[in-house]
Protein backbone atom coordinates (compact mmCIF):
# COMPACT_ATOMS: atom_id res chain seq x y z
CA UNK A 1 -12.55 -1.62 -8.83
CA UNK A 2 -13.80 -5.28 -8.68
CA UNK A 3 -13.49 -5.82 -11.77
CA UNK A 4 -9.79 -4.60 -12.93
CA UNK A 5 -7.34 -7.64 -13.96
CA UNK A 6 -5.24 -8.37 -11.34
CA UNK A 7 -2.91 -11.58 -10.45
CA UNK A 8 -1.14 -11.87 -7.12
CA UNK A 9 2.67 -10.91 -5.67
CA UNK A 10 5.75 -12.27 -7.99
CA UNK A 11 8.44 -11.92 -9.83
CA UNK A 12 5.88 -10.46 -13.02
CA UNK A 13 8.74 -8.02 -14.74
CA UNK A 14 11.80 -10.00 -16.38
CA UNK A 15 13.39 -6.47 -16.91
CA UNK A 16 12.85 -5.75 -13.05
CA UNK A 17 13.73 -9.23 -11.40
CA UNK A 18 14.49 -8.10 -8.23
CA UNK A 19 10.86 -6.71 -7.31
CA UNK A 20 7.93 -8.91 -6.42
CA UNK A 21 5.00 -7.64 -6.67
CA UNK A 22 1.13 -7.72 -7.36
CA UNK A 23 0.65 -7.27 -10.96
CA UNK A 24 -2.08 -4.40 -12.51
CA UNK A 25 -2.57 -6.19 -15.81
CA UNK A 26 -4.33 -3.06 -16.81
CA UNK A 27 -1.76 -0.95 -16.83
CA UNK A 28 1.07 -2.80 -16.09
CA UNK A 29 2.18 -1.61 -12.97
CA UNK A 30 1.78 -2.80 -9.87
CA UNK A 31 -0.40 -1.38 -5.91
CA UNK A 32 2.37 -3.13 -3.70
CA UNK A 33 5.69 -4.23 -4.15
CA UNK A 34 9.06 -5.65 -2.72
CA UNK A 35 12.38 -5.27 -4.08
CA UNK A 36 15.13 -7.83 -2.69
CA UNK A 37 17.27 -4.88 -1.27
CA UNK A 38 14.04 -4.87 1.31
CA UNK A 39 12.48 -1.29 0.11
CA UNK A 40 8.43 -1.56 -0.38
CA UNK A 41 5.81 0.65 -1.93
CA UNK A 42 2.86 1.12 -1.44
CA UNK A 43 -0.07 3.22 -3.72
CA UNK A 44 -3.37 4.45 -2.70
CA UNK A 45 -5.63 6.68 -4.85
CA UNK A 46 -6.79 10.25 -3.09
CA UNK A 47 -10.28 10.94 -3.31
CA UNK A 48 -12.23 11.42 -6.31
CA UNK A 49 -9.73 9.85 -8.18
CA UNK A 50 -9.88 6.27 -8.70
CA UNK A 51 -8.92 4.41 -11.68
CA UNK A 52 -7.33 6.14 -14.79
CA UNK A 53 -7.75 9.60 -16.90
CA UNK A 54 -6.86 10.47 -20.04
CA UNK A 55 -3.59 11.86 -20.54
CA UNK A 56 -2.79 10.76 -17.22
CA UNK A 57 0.60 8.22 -16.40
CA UNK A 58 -0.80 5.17 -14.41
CA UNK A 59 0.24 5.82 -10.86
CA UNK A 60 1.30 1.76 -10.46
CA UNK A 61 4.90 2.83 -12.75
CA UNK A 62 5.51 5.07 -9.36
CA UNK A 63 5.67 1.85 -7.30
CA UNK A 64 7.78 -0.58 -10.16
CA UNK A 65 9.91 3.06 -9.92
CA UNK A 66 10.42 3.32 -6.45
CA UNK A 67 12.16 -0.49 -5.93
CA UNK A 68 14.15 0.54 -8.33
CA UNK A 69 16.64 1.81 -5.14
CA UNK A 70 18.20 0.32 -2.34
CA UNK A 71 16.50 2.29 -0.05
CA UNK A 72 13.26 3.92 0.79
CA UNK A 73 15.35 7.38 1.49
CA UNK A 74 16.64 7.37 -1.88
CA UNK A 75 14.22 6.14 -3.60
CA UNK A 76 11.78 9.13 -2.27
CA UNK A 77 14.34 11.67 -2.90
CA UNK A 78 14.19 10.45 -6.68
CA UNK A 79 10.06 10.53 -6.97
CA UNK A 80 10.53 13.91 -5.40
CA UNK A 81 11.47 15.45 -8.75
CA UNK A 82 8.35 13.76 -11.02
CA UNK A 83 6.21 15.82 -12.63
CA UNK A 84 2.89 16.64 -10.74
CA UNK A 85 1.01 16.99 -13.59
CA UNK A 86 1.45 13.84 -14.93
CA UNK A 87 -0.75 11.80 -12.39
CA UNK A 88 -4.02 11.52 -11.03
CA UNK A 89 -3.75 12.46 -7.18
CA UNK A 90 -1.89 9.43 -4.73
CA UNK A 91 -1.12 8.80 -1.14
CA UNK A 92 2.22 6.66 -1.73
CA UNK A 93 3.96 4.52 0.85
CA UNK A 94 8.17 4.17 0.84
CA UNK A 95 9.42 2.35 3.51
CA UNK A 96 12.03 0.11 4.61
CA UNK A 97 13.53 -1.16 7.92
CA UNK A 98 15.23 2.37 9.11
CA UNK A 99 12.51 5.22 7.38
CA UNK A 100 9.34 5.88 5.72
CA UNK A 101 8.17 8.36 3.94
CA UNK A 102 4.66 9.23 2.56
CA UNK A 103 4.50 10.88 -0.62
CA UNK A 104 0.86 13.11 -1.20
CA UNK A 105 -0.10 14.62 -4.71
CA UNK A 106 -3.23 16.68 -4.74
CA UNK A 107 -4.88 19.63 -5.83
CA UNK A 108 -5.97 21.75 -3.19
CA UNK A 109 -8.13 23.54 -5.62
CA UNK A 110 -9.49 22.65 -9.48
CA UNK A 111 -7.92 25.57 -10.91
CA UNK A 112 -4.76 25.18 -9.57
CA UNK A 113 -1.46 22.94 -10.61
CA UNK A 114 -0.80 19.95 -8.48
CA UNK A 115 1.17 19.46 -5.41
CA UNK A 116 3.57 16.88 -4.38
CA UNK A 117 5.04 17.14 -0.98
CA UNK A 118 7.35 14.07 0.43
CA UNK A 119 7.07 13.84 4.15
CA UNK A 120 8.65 11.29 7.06
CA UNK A 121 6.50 9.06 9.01
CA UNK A 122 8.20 8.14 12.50
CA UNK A 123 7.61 5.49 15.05
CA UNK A 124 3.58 4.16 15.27
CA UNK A 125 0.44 3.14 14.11
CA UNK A 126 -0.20 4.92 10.67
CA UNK A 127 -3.31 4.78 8.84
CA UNK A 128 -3.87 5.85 5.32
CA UNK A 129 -6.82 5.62 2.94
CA UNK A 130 -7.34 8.18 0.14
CA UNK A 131 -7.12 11.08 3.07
CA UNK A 132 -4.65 12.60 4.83
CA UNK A 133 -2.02 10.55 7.21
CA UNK A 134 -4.32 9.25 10.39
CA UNK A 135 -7.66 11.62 8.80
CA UNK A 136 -10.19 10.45 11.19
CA UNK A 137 -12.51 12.19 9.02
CA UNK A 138 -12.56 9.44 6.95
CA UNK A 139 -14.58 6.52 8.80
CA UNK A 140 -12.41 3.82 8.31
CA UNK A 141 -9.68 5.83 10.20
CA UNK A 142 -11.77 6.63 12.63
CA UNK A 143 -12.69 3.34 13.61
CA UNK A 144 -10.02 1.33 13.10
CA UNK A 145 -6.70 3.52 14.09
CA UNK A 146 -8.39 3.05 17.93
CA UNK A 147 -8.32 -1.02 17.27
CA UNK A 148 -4.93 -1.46 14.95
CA UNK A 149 -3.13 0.60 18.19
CA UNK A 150 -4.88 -1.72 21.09
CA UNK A 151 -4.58 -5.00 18.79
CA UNK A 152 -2.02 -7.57 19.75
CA UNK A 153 1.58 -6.81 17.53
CA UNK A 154 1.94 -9.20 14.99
CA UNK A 155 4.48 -11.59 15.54
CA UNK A 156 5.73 -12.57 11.69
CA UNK A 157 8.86 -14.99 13.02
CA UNK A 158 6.34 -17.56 14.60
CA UNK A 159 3.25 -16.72 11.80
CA UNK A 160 1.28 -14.86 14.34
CA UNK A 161 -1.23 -12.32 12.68
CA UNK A 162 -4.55 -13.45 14.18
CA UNK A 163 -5.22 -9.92 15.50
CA UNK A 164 -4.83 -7.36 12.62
CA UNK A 165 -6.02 -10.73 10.29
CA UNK A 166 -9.46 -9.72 12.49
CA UNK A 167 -9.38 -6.35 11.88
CA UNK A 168 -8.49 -6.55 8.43
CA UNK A 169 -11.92 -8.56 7.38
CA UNK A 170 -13.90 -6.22 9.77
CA UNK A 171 -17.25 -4.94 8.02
CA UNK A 172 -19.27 -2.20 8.64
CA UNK A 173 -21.43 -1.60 11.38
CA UNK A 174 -22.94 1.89 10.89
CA UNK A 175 -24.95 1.20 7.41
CA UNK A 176 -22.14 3.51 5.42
CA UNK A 177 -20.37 0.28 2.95
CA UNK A 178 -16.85 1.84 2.83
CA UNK A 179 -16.60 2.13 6.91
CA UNK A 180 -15.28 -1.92 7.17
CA UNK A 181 -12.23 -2.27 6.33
CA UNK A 182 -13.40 -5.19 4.01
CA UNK A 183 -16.25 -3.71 1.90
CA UNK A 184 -18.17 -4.23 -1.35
CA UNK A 185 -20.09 -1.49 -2.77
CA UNK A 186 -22.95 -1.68 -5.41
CA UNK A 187 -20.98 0.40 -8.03
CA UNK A 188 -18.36 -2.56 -8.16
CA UNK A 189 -15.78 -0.90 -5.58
CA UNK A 190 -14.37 -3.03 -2.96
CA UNK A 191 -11.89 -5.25 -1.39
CA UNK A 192 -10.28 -7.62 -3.73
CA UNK A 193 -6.95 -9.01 -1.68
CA UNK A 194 -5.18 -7.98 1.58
CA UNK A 195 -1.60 -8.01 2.96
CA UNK A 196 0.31 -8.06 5.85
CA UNK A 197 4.48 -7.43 4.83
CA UNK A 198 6.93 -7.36 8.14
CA UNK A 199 10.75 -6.36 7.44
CA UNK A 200 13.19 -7.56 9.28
CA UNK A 201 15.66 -5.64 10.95
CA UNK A 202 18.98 -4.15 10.25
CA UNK A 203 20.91 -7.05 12.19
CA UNK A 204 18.29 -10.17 11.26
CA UNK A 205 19.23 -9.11 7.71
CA UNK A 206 22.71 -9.17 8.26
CA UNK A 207 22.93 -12.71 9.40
CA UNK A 208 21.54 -13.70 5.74
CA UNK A 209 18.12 -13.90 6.49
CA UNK A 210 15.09 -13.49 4.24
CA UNK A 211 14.32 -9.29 3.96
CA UNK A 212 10.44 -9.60 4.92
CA UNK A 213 7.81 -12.25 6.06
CA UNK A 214 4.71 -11.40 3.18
CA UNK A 215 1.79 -12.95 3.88
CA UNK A 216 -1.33 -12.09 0.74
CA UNK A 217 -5.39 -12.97 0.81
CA UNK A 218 -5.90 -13.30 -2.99
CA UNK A 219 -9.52 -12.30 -2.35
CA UNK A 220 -11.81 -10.53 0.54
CA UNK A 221 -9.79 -11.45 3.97
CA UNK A 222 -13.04 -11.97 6.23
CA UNK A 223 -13.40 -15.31 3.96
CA UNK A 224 -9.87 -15.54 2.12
CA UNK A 225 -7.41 -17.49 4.02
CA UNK A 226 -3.67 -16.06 3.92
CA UNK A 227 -0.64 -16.98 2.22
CA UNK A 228 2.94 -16.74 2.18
CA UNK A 229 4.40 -15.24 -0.70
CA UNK A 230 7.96 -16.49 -1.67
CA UNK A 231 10.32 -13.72 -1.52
């Protein structure tokens, strides 16, 4: 929501210095983070489910939980064991420069206790919004999964991103105001920042170099310009 208190990636959590992250100054947690071990997590509401419920933990601890560890294998196996039924339904990203995993809790039906299943993502173009892993049922999949896996690889070591920067503030076409990926709809749901995070690899981080190359729109990408966040 547009309107939800936000402020940008950084080092927000003196209890937690190792993370950077963007800050929810709702609820204290955080949509996107990076911990200095090079781990970074990701949360996405599922459908039907945006912002928070009653009873309900925020879903933003999951991501301050998950850089906890020194790596995305570990820290998956640890979120493994939460309790379903204390969070509204997430698509959640754990990744770092050997795995990823996506983690998924749903209902599949109202009258039924929650599900969370932990799966690996391999090599590829993923795209996830509040579906399933590469849904093209939703419209944003369907449209953009074809372009993100024809578009030019980023190159983060020389600041290259003009490609997926394109895609990223790409509007609708079709009439439906959630089909761009950079949207604003009349009930105050849209697109209030973008990133684009590269790790580097297992032997570039092993001659002492910096664990990712962040770059963050602090506002709609088709008119924000992008900057480097110090990590």
């Amino acid at each position: 929501m547009l309107n939800r208190a936000w402020q940008p990636p950084d080092r927000h959590w003196s209890d937690r210095p190792y993370i950077v992250a963007g800050l929810d100054e709702v609820a204290g947690g955080s949509w996107m983070g990076l911990n200095d071990y090079g781990v970074v997590a990701c949360m996405l509401n599922r459908q039907n489910s945006l912002g928070p419920a009653e009873n309900k933990r925020s879903r933003g601890e999951l991501v301050l939980d998950a850089l906890d560890h020194a790596d995305a294998k570990e820290a998956a196996e640890s979120l493994a064991h939460l309790d379903p039924e204390a969070f509204r339904p997430f698509n959640m990203i754990v990744t770092d420069n050997r795995d990823t995993y996506w983690l998924h809790l749903k209902k599949y039906y109202p009258d039924q206790p929650a599900h969370l299943s932990v799966n690996a993502i391999g090599k590829g173009v993923s795209m996830f919004t509040a579906q399933d892993h590469n849904d093209r049922s939703d419209p944003r999949i369907e449209k953009y999964l074809p372009e993100f896996q024809k578009a030019t690889v980023p190159d983060p070591n020389n600041d290259e991103w003009s490609h997926w920067i394109r895609l990223l503030g790409g509007q609708n076409t079709d009439g439906n105001p959630t089909s761009g990926m950079c949207f604003n709809t009349k009930e105050g749901f849209g697109t209030s920042s973008s990133a684009l995070l590269a790790l580097r690899s297992v032997d570039y981080i092993a001659s002492d170099k910096q664990v990712a190359v962040w770059k963050f729109a602090d506002g709609p990408p088709d008119s924000v310009a992008f900057e480097t966040v110090r990590v």
